[in-house]
N, C-alpha and C. Protein backbone atom coordinates (compact mmCIF):
# COMPACT_ATOMS: atom_id res chain seq x y z
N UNK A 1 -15.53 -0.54 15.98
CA UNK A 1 -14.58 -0.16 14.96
C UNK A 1 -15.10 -0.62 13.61
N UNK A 2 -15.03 0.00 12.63
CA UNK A 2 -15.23 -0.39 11.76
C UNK A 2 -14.85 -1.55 10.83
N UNK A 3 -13.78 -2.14 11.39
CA UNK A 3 -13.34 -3.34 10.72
C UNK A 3 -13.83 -4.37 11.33
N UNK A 4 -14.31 -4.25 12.54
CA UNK A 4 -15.18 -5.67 12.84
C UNK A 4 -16.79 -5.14 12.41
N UNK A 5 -16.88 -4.51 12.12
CA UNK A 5 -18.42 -3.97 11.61
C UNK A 5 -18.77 -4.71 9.92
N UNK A 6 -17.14 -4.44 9.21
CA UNK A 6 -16.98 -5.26 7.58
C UNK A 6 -16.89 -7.02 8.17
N UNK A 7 -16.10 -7.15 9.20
CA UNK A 7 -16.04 -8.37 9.23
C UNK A 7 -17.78 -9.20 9.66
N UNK A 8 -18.15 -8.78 10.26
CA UNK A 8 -19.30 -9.40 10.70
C UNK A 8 -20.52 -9.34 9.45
N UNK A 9 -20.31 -9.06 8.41
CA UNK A 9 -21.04 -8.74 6.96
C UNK A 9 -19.93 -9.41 6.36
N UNK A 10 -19.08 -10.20 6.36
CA UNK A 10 -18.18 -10.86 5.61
C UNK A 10 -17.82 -11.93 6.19
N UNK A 11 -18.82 -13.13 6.14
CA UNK A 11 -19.17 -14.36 6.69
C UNK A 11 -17.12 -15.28 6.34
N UNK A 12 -16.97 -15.19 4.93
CA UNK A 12 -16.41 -15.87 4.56
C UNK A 12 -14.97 -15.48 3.70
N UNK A 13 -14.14 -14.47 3.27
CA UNK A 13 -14.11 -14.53 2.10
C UNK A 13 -13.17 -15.33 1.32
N UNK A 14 -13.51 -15.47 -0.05
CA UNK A 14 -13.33 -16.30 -0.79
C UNK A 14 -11.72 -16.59 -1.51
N UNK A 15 -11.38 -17.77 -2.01
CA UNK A 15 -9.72 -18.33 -2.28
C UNK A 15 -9.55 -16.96 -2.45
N UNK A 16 -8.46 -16.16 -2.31
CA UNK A 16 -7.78 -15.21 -2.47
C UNK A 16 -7.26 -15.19 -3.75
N UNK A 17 -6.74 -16.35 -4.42
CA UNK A 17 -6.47 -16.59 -5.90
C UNK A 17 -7.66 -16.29 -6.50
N UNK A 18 -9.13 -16.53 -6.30
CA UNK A 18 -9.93 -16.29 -7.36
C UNK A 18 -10.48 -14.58 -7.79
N UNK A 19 -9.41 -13.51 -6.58
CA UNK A 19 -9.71 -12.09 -6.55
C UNK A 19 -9.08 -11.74 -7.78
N UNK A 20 -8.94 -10.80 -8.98
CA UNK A 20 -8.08 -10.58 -9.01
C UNK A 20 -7.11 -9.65 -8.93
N UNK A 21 -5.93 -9.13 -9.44
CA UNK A 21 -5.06 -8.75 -8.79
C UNK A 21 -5.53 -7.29 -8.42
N UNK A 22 -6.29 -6.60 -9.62
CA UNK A 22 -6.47 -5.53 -9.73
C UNK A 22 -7.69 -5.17 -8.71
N UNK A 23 -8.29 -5.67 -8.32
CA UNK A 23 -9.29 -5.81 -7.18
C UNK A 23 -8.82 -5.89 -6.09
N UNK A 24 -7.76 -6.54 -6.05
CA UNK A 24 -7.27 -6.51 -4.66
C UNK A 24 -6.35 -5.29 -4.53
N UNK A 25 -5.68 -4.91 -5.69
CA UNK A 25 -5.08 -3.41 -5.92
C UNK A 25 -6.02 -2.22 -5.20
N UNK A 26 -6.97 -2.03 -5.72
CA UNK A 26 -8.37 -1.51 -5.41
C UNK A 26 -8.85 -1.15 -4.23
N UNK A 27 -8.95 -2.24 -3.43
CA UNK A 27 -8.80 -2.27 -1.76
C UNK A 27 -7.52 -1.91 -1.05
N UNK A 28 -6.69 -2.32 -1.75
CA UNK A 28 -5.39 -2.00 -1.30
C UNK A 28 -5.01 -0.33 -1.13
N UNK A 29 -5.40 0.04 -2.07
CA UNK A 29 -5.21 1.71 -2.19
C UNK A 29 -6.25 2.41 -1.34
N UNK A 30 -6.86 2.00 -0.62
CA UNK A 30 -7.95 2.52 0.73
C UNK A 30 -7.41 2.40 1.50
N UNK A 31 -6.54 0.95 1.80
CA UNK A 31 -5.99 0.66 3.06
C UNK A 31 -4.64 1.35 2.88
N UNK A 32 -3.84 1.54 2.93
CA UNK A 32 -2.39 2.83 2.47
C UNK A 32 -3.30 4.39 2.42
N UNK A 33 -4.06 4.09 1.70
CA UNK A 33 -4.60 5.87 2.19
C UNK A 33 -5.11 6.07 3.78
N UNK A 34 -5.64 5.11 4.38
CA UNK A 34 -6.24 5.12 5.79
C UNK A 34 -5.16 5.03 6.30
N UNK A 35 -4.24 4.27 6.46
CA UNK A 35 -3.05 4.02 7.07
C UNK A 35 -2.38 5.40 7.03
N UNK A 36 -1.62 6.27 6.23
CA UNK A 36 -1.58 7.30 5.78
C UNK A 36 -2.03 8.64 6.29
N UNK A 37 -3.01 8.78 6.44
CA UNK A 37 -3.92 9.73 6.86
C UNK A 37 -4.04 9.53 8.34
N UNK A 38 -4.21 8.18 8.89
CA UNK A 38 -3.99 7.87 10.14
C UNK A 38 -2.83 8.48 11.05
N UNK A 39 -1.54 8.07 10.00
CA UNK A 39 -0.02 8.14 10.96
C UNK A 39 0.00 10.18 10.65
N UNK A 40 -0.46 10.71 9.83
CA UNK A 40 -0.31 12.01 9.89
C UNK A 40 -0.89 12.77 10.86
N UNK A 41 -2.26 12.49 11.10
CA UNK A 41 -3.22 12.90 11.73
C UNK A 41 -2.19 12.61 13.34
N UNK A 42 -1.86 11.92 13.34
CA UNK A 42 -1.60 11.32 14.60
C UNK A 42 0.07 11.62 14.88
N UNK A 43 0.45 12.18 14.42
CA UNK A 43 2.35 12.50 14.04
C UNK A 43 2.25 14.10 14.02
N UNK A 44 1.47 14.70 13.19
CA UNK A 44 1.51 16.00 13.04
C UNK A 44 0.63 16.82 13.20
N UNK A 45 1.34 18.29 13.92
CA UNK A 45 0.00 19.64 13.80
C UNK A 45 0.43 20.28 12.81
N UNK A 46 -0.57 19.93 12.17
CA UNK A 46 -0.39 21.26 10.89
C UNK A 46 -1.59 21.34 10.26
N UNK A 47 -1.99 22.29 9.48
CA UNK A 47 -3.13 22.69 8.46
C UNK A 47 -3.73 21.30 8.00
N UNK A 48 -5.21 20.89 7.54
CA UNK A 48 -5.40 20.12 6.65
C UNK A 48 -4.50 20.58 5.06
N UNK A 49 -4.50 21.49 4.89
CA UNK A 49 -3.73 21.17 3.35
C UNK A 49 -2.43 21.12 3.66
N UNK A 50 -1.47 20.97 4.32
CA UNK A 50 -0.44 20.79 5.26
C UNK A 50 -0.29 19.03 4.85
N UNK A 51 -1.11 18.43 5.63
CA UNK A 51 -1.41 16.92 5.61
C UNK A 51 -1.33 16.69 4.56
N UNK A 52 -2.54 17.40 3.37
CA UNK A 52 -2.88 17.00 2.27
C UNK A 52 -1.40 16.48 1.57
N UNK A 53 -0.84 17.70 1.46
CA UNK A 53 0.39 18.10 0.60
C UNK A 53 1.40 16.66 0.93
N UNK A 54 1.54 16.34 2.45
CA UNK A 54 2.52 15.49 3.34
C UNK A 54 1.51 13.88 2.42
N UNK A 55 0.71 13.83 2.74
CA UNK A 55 0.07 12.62 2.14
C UNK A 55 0.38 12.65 0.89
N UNK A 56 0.38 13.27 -0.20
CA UNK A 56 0.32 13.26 -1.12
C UNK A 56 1.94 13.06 -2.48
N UNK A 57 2.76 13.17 -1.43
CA UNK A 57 4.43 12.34 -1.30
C UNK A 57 4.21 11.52 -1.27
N UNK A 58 3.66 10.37 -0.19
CA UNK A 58 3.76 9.26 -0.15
C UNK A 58 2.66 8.45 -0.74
N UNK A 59 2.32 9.29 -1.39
CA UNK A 59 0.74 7.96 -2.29
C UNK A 59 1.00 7.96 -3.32
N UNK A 60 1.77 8.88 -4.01
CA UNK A 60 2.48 8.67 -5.39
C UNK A 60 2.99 6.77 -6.08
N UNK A 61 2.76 7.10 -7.10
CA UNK A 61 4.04 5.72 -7.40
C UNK A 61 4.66 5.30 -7.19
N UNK A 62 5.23 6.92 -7.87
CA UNK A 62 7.33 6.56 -7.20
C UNK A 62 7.07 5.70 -5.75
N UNK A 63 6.88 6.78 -4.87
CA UNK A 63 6.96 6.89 -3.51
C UNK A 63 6.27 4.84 -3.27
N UNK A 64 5.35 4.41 -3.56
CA UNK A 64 4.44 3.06 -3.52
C UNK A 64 6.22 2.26 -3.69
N UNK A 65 6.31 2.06 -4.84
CA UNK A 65 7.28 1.37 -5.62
C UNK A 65 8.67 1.19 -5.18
N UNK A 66 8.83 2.18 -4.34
CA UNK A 66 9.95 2.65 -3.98
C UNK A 66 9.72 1.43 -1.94
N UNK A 67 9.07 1.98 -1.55
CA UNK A 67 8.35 0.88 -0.63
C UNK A 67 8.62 -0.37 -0.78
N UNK A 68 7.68 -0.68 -1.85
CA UNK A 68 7.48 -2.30 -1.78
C UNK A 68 8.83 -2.82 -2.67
N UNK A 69 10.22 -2.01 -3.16
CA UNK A 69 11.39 -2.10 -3.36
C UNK A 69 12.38 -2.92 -2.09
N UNK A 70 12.04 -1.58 -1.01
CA UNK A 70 12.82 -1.54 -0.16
C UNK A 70 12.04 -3.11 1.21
N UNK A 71 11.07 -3.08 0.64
CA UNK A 71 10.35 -4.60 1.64
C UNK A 71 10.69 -5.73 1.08
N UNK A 72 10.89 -5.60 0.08
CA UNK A 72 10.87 -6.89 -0.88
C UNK A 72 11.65 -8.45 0.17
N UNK A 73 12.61 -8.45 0.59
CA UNK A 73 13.20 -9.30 1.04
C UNK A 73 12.37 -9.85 2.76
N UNK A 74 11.80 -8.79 3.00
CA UNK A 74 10.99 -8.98 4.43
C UNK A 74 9.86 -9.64 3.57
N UNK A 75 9.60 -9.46 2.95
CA UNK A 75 8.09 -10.38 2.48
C UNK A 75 8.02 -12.16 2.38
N UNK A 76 6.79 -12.56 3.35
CA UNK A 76 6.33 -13.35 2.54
C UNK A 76 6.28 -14.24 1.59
N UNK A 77 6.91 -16.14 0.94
CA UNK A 77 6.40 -16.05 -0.52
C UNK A 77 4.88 -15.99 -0.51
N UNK A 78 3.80 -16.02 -0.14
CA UNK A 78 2.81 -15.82 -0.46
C UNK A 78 2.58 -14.36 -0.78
N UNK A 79 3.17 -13.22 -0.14
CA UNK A 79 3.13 -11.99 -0.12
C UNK A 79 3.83 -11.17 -1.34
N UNK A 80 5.18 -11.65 -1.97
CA UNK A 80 6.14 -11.90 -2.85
C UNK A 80 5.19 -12.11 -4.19
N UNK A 81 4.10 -13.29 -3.77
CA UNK A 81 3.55 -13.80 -4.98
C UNK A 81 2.29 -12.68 -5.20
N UNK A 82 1.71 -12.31 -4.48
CA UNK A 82 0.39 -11.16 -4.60
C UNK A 82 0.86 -10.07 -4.74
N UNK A 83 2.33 -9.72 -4.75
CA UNK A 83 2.66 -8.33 -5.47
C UNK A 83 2.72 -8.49 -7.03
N UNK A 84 3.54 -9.56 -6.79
CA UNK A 84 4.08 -10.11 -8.43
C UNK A 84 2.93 -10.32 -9.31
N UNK A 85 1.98 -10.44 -9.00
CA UNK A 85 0.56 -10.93 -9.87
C UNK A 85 0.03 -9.16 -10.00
N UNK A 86 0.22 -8.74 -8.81
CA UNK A 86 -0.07 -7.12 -9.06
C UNK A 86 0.56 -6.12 -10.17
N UNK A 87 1.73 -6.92 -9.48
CA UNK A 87 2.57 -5.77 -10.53
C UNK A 87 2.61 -6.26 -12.21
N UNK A 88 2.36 -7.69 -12.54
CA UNK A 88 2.27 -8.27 -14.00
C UNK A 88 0.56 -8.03 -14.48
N UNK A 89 -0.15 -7.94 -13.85
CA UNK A 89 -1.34 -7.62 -14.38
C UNK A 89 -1.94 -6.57 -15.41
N UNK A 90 -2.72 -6.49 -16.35
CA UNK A 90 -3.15 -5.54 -16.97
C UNK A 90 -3.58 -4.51 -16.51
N UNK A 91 -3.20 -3.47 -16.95
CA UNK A 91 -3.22 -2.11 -16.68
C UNK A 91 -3.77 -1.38 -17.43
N UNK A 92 -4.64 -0.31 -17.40
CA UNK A 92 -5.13 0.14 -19.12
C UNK A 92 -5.11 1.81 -19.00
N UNK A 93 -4.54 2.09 -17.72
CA UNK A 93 -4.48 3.54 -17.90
C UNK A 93 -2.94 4.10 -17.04
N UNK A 94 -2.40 4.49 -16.71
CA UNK A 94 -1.29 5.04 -16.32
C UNK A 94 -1.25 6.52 -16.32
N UNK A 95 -1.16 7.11 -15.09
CA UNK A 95 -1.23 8.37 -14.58
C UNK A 95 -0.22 9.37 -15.41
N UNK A 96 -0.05 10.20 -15.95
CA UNK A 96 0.55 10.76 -16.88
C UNK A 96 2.37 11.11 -16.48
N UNK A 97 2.02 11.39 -14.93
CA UNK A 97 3.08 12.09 -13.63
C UNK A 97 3.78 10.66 -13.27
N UNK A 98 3.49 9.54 -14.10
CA UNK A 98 3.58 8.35 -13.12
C UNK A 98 5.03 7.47 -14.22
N UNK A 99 5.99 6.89 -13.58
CA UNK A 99 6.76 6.13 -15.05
C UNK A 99 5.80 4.60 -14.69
N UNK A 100 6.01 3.73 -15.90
CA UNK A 100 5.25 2.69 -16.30
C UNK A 100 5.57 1.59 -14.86
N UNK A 101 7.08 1.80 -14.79
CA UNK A 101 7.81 0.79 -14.24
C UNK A 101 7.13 0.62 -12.68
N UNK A 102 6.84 2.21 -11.96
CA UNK A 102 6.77 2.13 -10.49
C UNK A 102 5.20 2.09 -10.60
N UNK A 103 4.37 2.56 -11.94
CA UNK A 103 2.92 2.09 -11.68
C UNK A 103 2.60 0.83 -11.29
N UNK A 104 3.10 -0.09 -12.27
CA UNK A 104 2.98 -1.36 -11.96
C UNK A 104 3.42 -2.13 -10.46
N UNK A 105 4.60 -1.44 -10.07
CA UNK A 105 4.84 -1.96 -9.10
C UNK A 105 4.02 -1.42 -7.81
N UNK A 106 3.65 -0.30 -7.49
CA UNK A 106 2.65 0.27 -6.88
C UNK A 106 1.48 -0.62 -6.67
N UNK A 107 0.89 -1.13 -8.00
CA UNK A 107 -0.07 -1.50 -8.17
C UNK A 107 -0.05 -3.01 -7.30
N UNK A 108 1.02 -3.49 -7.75
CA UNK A 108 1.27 -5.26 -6.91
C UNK A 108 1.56 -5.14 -5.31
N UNK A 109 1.97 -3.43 -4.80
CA UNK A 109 2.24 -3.35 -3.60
C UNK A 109 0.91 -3.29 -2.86
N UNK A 110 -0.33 -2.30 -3.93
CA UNK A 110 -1.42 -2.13 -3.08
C UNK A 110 -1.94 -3.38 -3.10
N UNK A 111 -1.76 -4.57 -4.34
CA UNK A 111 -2.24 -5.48 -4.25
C UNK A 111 -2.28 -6.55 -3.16
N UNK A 112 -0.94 -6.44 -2.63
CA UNK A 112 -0.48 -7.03 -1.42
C UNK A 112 -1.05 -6.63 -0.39
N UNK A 113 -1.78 -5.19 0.20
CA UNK A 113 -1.74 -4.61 1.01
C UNK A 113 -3.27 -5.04 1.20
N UNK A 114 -3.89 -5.13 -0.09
CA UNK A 114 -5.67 -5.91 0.02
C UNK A 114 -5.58 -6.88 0.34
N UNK A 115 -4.82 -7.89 -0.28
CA UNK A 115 -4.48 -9.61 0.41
C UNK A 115 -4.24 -9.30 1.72
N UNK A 116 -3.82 -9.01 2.56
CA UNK A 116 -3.35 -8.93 3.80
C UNK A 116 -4.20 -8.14 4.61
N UNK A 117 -5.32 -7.29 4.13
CA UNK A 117 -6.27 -6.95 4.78
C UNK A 117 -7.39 -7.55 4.24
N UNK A 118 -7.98 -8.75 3.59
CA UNK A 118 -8.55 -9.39 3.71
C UNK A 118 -8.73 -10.70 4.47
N UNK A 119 -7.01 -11.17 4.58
CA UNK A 119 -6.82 -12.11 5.47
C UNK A 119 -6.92 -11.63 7.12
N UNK A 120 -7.01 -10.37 7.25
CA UNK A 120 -7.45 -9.89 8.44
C UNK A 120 -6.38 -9.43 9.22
N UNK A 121 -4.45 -9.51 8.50
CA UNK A 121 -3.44 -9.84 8.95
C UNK A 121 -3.40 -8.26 9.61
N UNK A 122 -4.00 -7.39 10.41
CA UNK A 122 -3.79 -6.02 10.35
C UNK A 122 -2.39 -5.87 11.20
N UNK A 123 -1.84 -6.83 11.99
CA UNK A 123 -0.58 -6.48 12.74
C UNK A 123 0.62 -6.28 11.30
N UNK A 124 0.58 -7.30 10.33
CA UNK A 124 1.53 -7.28 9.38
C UNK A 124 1.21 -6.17 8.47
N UNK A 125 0.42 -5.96 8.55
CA UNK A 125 -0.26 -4.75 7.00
C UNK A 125 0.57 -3.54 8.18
N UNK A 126 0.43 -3.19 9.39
CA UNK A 126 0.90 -2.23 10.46
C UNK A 126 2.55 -2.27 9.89
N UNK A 127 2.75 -3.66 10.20
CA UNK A 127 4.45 -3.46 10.32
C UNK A 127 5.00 -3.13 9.25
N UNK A 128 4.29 -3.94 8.18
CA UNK A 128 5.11 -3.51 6.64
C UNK A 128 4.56 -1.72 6.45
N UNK A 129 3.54 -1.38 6.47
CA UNK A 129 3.29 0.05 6.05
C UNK A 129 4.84 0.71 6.69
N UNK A 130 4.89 0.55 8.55
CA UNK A 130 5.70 1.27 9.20
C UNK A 130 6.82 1.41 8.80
N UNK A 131 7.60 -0.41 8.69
CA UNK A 131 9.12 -0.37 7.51
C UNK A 131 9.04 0.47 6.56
N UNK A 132 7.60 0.30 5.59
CA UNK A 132 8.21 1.10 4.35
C UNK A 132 8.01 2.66 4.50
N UNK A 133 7.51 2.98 5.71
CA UNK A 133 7.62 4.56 5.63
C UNK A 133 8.83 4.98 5.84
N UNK A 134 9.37 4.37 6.89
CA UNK A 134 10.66 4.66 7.39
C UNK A 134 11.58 4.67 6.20
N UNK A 135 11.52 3.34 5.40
CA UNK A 135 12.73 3.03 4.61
C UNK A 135 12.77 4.44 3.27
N UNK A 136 11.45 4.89 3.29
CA UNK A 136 11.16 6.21 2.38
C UNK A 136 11.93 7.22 3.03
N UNK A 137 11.65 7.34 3.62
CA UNK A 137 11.73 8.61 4.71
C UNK A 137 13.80 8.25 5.14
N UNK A 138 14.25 7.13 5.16
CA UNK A 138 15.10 7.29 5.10
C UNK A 138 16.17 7.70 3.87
N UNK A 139 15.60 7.40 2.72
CA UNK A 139 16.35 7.57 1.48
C UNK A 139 15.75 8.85 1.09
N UNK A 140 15.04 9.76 2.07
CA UNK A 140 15.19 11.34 1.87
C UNK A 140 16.21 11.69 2.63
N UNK A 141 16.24 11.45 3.62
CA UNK A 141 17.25 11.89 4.62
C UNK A 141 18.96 11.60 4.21
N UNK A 142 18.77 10.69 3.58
CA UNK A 142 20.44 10.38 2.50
C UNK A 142 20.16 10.99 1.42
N UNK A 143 19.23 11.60 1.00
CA UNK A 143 19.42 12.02 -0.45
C UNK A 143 19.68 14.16 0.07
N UNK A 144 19.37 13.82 1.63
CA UNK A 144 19.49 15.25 1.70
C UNK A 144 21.10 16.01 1.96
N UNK A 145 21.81 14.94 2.22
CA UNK A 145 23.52 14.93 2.88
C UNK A 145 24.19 15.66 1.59
């Protein structure tokens, strides 16, 4: 598998405080896209641009922000604290489609999502992705009544 293939080339890695946030943002947004692409591939038959379209709801901002909203209280303080450094960090570009508020927070969610796949935590990075799909996916389903 490929994650023991990174791990075995990744002797060590280093205080997690000395990453910073936006780096770990960085990684973070690979791991939610794999995750992502994973549960579709594996949930649904339909077209690749089918998927595309279905992925492309949930990688949004909003959609990120809206997530790591609805987790917030299941988290972590260490986890709590690597969003919060995510989401206060400098930013220097902002997607045009995107409001300021859920970029940032997006950003501290993927940040979280790199901390936690660097620490190797992949059962928790599993469970939180799963909550927050659901908790998405549920506030469509009330917004559809």
């Amino acid at each position: 598998m490929f994650v023991d293939r990174v791990e075995e080339q990744i002797e060590e890695v280093p205080e997690l405080r000395q990453i910073g946030p936006v780096a770990l943002a960085f990684l973070g947004d690979t791991v939610f896209d794999l995750f992502l692409r994973t549960k579709i591939v594996l949930t649904e038959r339909t077209s690749p641009k089918g998927m595309h379209l279905h992925a492309s709801q949930f990688a949004r901002a909003g959609a990120q922000a809206r997530m790591a909203r609805a987790l917030w209280d299941r988290l972590s303080e260490e986890e709590q604290d690597t969003l919060r450094r995510g989401r206060n960090a400098k930013v220097h570009t902002i997607p045009k489609h995107a409001e300021v508020a859920d970029y940032k927070m997006a950003t501290g969610f993927e940040a979280m999502l790199g901390m936690l796949y660097l620490q190797k935590k992949e059962d928790r990075l599993w469970e939180l992705l799963c909550q927050g799909m659901a908790a998405i996916m549920e506030e469509r389903e009330d917004g559809e009544e």
